[in-house]
N, C-alpha and C. Protein backbone atom coordinates (compact mmCIF):
# COMPACT_ATOMS: atom_id res chain seq x y z
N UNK A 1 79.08 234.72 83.19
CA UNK A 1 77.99 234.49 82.26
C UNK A 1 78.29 233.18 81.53
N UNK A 2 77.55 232.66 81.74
CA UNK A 2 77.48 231.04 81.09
C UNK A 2 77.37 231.11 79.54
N UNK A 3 76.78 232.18 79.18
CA UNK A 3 76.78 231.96 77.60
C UNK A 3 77.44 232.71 77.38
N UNK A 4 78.52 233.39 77.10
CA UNK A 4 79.45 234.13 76.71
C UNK A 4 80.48 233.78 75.54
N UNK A 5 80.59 234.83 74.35
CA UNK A 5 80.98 234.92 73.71
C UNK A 5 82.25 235.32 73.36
N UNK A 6 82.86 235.54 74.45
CA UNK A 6 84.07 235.96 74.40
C UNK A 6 84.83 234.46 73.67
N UNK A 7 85.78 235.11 72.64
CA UNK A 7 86.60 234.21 72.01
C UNK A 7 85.94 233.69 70.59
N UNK A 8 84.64 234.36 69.98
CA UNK A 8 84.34 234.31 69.49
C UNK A 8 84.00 235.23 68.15
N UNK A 9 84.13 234.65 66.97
CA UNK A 9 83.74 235.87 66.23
C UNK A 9 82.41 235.93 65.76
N UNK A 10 81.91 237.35 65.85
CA UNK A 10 80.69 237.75 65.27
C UNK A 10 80.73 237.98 63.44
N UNK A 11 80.23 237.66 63.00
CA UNK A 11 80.30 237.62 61.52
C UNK A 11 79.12 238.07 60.90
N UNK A 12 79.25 239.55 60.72
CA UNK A 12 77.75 239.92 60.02
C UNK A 12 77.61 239.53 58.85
N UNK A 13 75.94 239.04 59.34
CA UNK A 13 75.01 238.38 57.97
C UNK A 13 75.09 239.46 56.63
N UNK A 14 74.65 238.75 55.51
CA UNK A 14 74.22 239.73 54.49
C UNK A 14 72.90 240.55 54.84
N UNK A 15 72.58 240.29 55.57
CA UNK A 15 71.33 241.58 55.58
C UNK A 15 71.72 242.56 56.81
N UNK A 16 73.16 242.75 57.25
CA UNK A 16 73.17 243.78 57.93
C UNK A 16 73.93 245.57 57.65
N UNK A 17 72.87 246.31 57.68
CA UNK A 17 73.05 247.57 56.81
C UNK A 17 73.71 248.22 57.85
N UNK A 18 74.22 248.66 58.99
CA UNK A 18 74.75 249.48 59.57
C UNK A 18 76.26 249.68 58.80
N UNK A 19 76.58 250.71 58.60
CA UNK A 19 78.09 250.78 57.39
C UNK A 19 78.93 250.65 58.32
N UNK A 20 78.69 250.86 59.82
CA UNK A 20 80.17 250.44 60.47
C UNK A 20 80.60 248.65 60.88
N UNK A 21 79.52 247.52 60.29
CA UNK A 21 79.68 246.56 60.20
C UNK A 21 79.44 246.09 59.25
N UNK A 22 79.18 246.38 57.80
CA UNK A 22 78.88 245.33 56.37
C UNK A 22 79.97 244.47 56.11
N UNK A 23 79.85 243.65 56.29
CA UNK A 23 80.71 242.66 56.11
C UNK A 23 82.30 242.66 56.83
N UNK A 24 81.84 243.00 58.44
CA UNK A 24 82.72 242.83 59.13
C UNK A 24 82.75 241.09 60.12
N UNK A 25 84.04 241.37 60.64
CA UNK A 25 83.81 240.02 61.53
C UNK A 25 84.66 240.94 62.83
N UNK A 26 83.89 240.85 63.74
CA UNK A 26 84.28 241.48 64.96
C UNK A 26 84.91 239.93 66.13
N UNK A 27 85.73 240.39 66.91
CA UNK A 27 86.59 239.48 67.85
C UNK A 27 85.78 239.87 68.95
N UNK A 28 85.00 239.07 69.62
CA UNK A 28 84.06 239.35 70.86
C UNK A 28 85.64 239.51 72.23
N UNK A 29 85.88 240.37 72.65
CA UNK A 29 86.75 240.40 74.02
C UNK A 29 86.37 240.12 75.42
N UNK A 30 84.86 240.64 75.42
CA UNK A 30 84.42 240.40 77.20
C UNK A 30 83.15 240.76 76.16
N UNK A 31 82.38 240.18 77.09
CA UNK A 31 80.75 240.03 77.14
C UNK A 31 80.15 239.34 78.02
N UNK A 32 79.26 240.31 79.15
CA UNK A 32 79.28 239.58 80.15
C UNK A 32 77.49 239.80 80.48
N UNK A 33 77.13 240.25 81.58
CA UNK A 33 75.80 240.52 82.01
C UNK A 33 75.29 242.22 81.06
N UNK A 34 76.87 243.10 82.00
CA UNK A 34 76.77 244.46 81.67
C UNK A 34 76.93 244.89 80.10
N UNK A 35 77.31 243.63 78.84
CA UNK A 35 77.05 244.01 77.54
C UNK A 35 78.46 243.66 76.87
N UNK A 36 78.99 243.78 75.62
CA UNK A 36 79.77 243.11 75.07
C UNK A 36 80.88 244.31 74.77
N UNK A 37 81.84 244.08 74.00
CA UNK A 37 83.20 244.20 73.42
C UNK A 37 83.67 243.74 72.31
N UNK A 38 83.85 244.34 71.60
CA UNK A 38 84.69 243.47 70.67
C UNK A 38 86.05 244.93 69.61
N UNK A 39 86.21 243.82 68.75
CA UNK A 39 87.03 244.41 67.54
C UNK A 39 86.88 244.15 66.55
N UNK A 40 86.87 244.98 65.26
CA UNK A 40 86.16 245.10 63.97
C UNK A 40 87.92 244.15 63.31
N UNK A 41 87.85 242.84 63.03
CA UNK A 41 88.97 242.16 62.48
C UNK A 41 89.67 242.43 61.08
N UNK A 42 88.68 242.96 60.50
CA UNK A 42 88.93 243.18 59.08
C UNK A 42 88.54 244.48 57.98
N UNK A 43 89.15 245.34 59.01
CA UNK A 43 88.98 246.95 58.35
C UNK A 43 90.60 247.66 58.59
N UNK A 44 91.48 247.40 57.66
CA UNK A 44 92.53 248.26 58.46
C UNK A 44 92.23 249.34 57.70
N UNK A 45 92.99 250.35 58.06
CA UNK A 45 92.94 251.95 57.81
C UNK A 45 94.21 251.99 57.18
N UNK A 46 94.09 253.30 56.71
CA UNK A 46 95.47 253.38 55.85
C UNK A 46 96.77 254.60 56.88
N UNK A 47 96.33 254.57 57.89
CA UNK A 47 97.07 255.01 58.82
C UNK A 47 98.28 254.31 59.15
N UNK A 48 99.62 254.44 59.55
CA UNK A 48 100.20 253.51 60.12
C UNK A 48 100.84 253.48 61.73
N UNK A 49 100.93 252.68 62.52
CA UNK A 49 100.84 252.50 63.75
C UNK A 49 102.03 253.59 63.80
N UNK A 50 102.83 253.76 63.40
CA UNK A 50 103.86 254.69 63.75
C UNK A 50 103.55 256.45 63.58
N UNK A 51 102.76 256.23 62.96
CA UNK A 51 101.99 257.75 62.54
C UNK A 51 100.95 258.01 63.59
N UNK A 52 100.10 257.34 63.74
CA UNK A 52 98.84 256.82 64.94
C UNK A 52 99.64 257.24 66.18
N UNK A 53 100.49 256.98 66.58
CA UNK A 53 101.51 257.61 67.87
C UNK A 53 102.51 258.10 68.25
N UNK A 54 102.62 259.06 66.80
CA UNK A 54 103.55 260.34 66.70
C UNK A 54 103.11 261.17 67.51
N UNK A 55 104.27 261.74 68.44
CA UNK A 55 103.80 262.65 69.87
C UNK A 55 103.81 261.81 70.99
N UNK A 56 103.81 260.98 70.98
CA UNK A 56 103.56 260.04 71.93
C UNK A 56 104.50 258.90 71.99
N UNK A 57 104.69 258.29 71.09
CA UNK A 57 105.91 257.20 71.03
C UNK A 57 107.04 257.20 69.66
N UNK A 58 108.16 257.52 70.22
CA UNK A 58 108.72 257.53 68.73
C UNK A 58 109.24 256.20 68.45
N UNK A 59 108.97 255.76 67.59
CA UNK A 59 108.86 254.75 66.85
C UNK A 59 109.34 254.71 65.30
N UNK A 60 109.92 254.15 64.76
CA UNK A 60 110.84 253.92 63.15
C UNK A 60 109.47 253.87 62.47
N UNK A 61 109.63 254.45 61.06
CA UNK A 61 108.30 254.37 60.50
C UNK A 61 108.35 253.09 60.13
N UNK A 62 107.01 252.14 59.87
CA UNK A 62 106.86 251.07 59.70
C UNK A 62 105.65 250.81 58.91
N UNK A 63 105.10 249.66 58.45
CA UNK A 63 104.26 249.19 57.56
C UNK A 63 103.24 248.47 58.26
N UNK A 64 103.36 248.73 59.41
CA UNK A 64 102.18 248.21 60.08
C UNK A 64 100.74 249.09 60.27
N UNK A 65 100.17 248.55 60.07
CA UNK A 65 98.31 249.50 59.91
C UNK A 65 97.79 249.75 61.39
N UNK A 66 97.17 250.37 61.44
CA UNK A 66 95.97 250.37 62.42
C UNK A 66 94.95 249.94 61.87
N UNK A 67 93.85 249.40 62.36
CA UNK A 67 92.76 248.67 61.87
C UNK A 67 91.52 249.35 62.74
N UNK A 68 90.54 249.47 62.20
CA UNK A 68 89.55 250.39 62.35
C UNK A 68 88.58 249.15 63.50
N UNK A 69 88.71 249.49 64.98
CA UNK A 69 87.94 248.11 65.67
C UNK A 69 87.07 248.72 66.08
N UNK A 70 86.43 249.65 65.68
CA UNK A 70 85.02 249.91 65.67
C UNK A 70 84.36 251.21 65.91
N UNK A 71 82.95 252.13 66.03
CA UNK A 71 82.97 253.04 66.31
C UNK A 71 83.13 253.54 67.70
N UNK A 72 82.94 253.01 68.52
CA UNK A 72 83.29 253.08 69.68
C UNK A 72 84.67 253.76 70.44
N UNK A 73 84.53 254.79 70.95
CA UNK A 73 85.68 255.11 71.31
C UNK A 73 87.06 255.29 70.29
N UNK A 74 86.71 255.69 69.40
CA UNK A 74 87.35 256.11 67.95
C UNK A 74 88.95 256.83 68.30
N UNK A 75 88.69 257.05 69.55
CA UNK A 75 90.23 258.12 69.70
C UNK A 75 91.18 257.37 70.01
N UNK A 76 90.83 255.89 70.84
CA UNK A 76 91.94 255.25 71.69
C UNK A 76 91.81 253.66 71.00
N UNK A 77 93.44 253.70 71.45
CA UNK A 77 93.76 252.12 70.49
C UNK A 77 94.10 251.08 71.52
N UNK A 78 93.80 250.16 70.98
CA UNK A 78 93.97 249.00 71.44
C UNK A 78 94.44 247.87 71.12
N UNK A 79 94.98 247.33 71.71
CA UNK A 79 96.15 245.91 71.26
C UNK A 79 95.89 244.40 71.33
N UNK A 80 95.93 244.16 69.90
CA UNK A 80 96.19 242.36 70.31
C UNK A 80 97.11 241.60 69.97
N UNK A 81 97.78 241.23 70.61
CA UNK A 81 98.68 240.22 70.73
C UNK A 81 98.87 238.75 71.14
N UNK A 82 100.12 238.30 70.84
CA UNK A 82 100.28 236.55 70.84
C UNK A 82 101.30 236.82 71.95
N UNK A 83 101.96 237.37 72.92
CA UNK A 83 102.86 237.08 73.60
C UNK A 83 101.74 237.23 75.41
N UNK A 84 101.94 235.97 75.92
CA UNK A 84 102.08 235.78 77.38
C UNK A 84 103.16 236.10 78.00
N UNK A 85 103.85 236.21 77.54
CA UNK A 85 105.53 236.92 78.40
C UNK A 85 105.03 238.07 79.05
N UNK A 86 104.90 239.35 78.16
CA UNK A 86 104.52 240.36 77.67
C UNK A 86 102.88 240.93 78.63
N UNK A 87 102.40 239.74 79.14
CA UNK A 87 101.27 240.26 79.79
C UNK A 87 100.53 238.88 80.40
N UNK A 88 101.49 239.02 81.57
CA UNK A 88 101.19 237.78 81.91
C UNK A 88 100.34 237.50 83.12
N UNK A 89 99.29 238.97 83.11
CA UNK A 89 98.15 238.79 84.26
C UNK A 89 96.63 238.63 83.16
N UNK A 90 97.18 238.79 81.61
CA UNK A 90 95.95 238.64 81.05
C UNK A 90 95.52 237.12 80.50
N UNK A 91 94.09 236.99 80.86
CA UNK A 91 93.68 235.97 80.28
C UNK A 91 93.55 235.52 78.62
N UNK A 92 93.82 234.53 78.14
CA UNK A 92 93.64 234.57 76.70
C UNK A 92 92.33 235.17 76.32
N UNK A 93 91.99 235.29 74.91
CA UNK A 93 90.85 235.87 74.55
C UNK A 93 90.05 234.38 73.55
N UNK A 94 91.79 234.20 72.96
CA UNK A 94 91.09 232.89 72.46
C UNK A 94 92.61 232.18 72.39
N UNK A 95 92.70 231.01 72.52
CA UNK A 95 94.18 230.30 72.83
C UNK A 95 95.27 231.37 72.19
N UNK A 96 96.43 231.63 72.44
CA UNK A 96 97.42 232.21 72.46
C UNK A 96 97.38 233.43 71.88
N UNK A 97 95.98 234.04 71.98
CA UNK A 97 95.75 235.63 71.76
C UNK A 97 95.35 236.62 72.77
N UNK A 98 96.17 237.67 73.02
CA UNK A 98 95.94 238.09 74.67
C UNK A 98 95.16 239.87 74.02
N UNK A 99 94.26 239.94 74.56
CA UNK A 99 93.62 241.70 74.75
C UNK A 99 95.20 242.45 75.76
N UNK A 100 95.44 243.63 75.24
CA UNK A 100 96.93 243.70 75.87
C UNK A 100 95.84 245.08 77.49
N UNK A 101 96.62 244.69 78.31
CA UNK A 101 95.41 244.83 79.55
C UNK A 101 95.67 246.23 80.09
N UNK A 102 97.43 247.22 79.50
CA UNK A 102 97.58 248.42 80.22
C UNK A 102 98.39 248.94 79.40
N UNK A 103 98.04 250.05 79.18
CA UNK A 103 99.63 251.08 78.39
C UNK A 103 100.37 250.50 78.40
N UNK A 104 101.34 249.99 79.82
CA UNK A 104 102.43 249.66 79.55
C UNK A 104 102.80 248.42 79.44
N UNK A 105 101.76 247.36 78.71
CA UNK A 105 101.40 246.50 78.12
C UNK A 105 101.57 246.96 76.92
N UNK A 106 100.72 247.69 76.18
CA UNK A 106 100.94 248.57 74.89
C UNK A 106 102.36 248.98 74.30
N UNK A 107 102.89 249.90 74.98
CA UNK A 107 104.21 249.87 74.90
C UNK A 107 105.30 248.73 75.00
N UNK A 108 105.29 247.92 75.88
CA UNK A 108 105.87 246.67 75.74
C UNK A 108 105.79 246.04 74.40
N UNK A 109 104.62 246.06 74.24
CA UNK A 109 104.44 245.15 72.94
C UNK A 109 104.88 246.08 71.63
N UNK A 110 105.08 247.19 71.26
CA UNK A 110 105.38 247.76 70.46
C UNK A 110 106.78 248.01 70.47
N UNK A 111 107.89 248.05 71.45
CA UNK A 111 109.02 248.19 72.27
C UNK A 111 109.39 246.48 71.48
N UNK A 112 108.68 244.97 71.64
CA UNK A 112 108.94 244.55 71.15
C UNK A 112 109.26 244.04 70.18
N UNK A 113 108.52 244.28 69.72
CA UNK A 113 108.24 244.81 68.31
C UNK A 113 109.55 245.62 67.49
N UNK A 114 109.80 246.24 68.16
CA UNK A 114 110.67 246.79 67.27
C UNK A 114 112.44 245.99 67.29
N UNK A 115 112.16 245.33 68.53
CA UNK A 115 113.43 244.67 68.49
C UNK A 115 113.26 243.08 67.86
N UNK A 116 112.31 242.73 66.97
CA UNK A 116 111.96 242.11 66.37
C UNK A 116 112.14 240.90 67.05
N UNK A 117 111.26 240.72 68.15
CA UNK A 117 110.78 239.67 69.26
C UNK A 117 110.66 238.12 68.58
N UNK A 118 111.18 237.05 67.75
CA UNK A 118 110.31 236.15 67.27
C UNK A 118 109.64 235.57 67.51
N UNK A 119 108.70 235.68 66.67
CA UNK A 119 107.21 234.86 66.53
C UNK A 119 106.46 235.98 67.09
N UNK A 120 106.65 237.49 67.79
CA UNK A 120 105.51 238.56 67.78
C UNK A 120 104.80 238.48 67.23
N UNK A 121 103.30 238.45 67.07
CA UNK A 121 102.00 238.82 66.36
C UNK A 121 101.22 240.18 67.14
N UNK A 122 101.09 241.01 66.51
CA UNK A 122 100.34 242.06 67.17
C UNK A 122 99.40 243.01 65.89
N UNK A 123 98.15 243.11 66.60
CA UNK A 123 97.72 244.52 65.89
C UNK A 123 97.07 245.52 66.72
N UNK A 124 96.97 246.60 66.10
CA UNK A 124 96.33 247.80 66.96
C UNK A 124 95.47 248.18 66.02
N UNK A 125 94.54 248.57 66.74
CA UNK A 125 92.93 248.96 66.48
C UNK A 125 92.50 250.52 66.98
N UNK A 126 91.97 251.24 66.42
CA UNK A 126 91.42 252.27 66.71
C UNK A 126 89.92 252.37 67.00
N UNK A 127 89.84 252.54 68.34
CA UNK A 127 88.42 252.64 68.73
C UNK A 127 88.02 250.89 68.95
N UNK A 128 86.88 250.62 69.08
CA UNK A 128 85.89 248.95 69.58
C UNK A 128 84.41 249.25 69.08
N UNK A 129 83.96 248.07 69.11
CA UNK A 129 82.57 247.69 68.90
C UNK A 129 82.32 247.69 70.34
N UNK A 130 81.00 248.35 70.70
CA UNK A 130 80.64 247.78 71.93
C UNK A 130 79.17 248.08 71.76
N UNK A 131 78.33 247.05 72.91
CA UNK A 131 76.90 247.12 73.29
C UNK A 131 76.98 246.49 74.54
N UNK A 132 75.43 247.82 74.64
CA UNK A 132 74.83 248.03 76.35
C UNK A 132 74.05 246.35 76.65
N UNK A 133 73.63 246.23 77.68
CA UNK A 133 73.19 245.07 78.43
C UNK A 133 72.37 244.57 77.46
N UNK A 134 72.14 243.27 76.76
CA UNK A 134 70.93 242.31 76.08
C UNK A 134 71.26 243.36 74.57
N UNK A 135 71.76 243.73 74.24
CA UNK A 135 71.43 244.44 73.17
C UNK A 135 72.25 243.72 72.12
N UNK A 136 73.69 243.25 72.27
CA UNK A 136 74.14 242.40 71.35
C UNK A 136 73.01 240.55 70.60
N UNK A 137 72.37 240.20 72.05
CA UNK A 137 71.78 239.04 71.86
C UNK A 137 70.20 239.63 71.05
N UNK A 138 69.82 240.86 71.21
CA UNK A 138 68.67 241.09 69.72
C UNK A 138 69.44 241.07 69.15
N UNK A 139 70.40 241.68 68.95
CA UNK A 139 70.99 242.14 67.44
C UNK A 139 71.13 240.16 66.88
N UNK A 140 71.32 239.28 67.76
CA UNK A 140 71.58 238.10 67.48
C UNK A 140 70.59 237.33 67.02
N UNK A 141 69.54 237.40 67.56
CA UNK A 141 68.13 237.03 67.36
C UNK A 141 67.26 237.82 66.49
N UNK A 142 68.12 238.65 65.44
CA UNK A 142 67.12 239.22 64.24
C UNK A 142 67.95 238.66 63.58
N UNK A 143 69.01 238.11 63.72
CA UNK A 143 69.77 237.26 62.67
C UNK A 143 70.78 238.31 61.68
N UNK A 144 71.26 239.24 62.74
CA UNK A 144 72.22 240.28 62.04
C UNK A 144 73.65 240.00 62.23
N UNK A 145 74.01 238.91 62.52
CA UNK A 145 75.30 238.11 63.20
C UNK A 145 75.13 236.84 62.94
N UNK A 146 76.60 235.97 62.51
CA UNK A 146 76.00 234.60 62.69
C UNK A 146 77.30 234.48 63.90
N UNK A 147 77.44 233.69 64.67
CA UNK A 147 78.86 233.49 65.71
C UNK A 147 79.63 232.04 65.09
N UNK A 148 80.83 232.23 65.61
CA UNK A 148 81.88 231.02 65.16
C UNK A 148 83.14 231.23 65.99
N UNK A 149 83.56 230.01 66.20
CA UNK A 149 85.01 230.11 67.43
C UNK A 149 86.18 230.99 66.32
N UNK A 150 86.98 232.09 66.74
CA UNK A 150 88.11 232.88 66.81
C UNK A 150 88.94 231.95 66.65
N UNK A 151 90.03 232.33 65.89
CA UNK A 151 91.37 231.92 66.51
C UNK A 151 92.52 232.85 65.40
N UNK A 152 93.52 232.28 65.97
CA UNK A 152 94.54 233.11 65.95
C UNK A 152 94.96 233.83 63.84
N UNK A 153 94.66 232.57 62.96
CA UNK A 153 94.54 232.64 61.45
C UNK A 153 93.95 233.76 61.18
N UNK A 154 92.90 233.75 61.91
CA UNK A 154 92.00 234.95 61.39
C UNK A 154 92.19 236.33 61.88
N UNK A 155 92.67 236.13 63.08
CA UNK A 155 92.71 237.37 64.04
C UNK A 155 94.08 238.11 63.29
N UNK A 156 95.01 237.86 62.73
CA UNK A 156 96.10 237.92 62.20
C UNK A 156 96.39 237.88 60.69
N UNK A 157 95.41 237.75 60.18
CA UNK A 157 95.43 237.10 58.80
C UNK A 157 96.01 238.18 57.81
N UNK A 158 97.10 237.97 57.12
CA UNK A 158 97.54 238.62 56.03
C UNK A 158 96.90 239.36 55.12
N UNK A 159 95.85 238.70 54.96
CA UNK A 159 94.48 239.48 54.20
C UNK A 159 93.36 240.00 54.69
N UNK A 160 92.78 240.98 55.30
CA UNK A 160 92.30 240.95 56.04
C UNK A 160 90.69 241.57 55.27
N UNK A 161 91.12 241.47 53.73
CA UNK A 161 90.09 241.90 53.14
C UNK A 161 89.43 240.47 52.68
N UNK A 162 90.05 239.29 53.32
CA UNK A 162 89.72 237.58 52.51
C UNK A 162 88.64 237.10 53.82
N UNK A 163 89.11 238.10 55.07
CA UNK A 163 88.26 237.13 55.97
C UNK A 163 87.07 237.21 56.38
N UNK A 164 86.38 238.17 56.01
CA UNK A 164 84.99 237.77 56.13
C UNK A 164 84.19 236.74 55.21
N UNK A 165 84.79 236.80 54.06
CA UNK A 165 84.24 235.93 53.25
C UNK A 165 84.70 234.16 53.52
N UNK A 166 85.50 234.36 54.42
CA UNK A 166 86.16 232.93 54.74
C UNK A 166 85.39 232.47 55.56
N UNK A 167 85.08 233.89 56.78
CA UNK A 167 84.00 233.27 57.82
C UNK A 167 82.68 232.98 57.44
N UNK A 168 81.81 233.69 56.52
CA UNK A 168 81.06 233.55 56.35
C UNK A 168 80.31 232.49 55.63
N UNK A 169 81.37 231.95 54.48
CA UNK A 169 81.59 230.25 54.31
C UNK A 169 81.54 229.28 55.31
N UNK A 170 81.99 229.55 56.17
CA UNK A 170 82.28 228.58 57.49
C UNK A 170 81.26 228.62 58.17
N UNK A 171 80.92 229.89 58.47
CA UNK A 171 79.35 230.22 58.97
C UNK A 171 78.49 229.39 58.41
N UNK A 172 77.92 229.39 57.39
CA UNK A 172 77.02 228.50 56.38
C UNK A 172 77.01 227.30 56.54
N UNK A 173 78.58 227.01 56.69
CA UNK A 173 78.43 225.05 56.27
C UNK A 173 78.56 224.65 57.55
N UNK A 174 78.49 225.69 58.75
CA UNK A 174 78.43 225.26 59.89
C UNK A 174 76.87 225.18 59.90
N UNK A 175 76.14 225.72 59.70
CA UNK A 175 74.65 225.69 59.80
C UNK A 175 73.57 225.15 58.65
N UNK A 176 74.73 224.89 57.87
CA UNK A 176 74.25 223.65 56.51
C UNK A 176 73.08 224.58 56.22
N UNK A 177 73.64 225.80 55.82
CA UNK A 177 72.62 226.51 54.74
C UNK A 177 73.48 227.05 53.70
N UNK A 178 72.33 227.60 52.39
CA UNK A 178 73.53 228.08 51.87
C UNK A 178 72.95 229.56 51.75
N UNK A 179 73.86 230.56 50.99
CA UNK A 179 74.13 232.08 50.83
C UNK A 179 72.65 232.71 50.39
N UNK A 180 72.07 233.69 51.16
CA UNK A 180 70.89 234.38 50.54
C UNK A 180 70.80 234.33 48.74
N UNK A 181 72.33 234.82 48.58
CA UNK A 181 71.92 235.37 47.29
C UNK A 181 72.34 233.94 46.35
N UNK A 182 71.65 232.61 46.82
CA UNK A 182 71.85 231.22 45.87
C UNK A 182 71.14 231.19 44.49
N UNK A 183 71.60 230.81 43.65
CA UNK A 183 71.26 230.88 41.71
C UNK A 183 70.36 230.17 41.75
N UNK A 184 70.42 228.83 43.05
CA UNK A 184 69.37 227.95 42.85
C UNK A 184 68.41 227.65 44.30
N UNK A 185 67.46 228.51 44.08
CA UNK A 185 66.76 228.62 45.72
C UNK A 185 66.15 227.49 45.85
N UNK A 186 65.73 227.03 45.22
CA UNK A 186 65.43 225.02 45.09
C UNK A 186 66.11 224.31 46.05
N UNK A 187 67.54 224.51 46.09
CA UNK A 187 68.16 223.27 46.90
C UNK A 187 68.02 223.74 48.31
N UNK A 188 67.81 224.92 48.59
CA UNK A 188 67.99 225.44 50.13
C UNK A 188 66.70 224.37 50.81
């Protein structure tokens, strides 16, 4: 698909009411003919990845979150990471950020993780955003999204409660408008 969004973030507008995106910025992963993908960037949960896969992986408790990537498939998590070592049949998503492509991809990266790999970046997500065929591009064309190139600052960002409002700045002065809710509707 020639217009494809992958590597991109979706950044919902202020006028979008669905509560599982108000003021989210989702990481587009694949979006192709058959409909899109993504991850909700800036919702972590107060779960922590080591709790999230108790029964399943024992793991040292840790301070790392799970982050809520959307309603979609709510039961199963998913990984993003900065290591090409680590998964080196996947394509980037956006320069040196890889969608981790198999369990034992997953595990690797958490395995690394614990042996404190330097320079690891990883998060895990519970559940995805996803839409069926043409349905992301209305949602685009009622103007419930604005798009902007991804990268790694954001996808990772320490604050993850700072970045929608970062994108959505960027959004704006990329399209040289300013904020619905302006003091002075004159200058728009």
């Amino acid at each position: 698909m020639s217009n494809s969004l992958r590597g991109q973030f979706l950044v919902a507008g202020p006028k979008m009411r669905d509560p599982n995106f108000f003021k989210s910025a989702v990481l587009i992963v694949e979006h192709g003919p058959d409909g899109a993908m993504g991850l909700i960037v800036n919702q972590p949960s107060p779960v922590t990845v080591s709790h999230a896969l108790q029964g399943h992986l024992s793991l040292p408790e840790n301070q790392e979150l799970v982050y809520l990537g959307g309603p979609v498939e709510p039961n199963n998590l998913f990984v993003v990471h900065n290591s090409a070592d680590l998964d080196p049949t996947e394509m980037p998503v956006v320069g040196g950020v890889f969608m981790g492509s198999s369990s034992d991809v997953f595990e690797d990266i958490l395995q690394a993780s614990l042996e404190e790999q330097d320079g690891l970046v990883f998060r895990v997500f519970a559940g995805c955003a996803g839409w069926g065929p043409d349905q992301l591009e209305g949602e685009l064309s009622r103007g419930d999204w604005f798009t902007i190139s991804a990268d790694a600052d954001f996808i990772f960002h320490e604050d993850p409660y700072q970045i929608w409002d970062h994108l959505i700045a960027k959004s704006y002065e990329a399209k040289r408008i300013l904020p619905i809710d302006c003091d002075h509707p004159e200058w728009n």
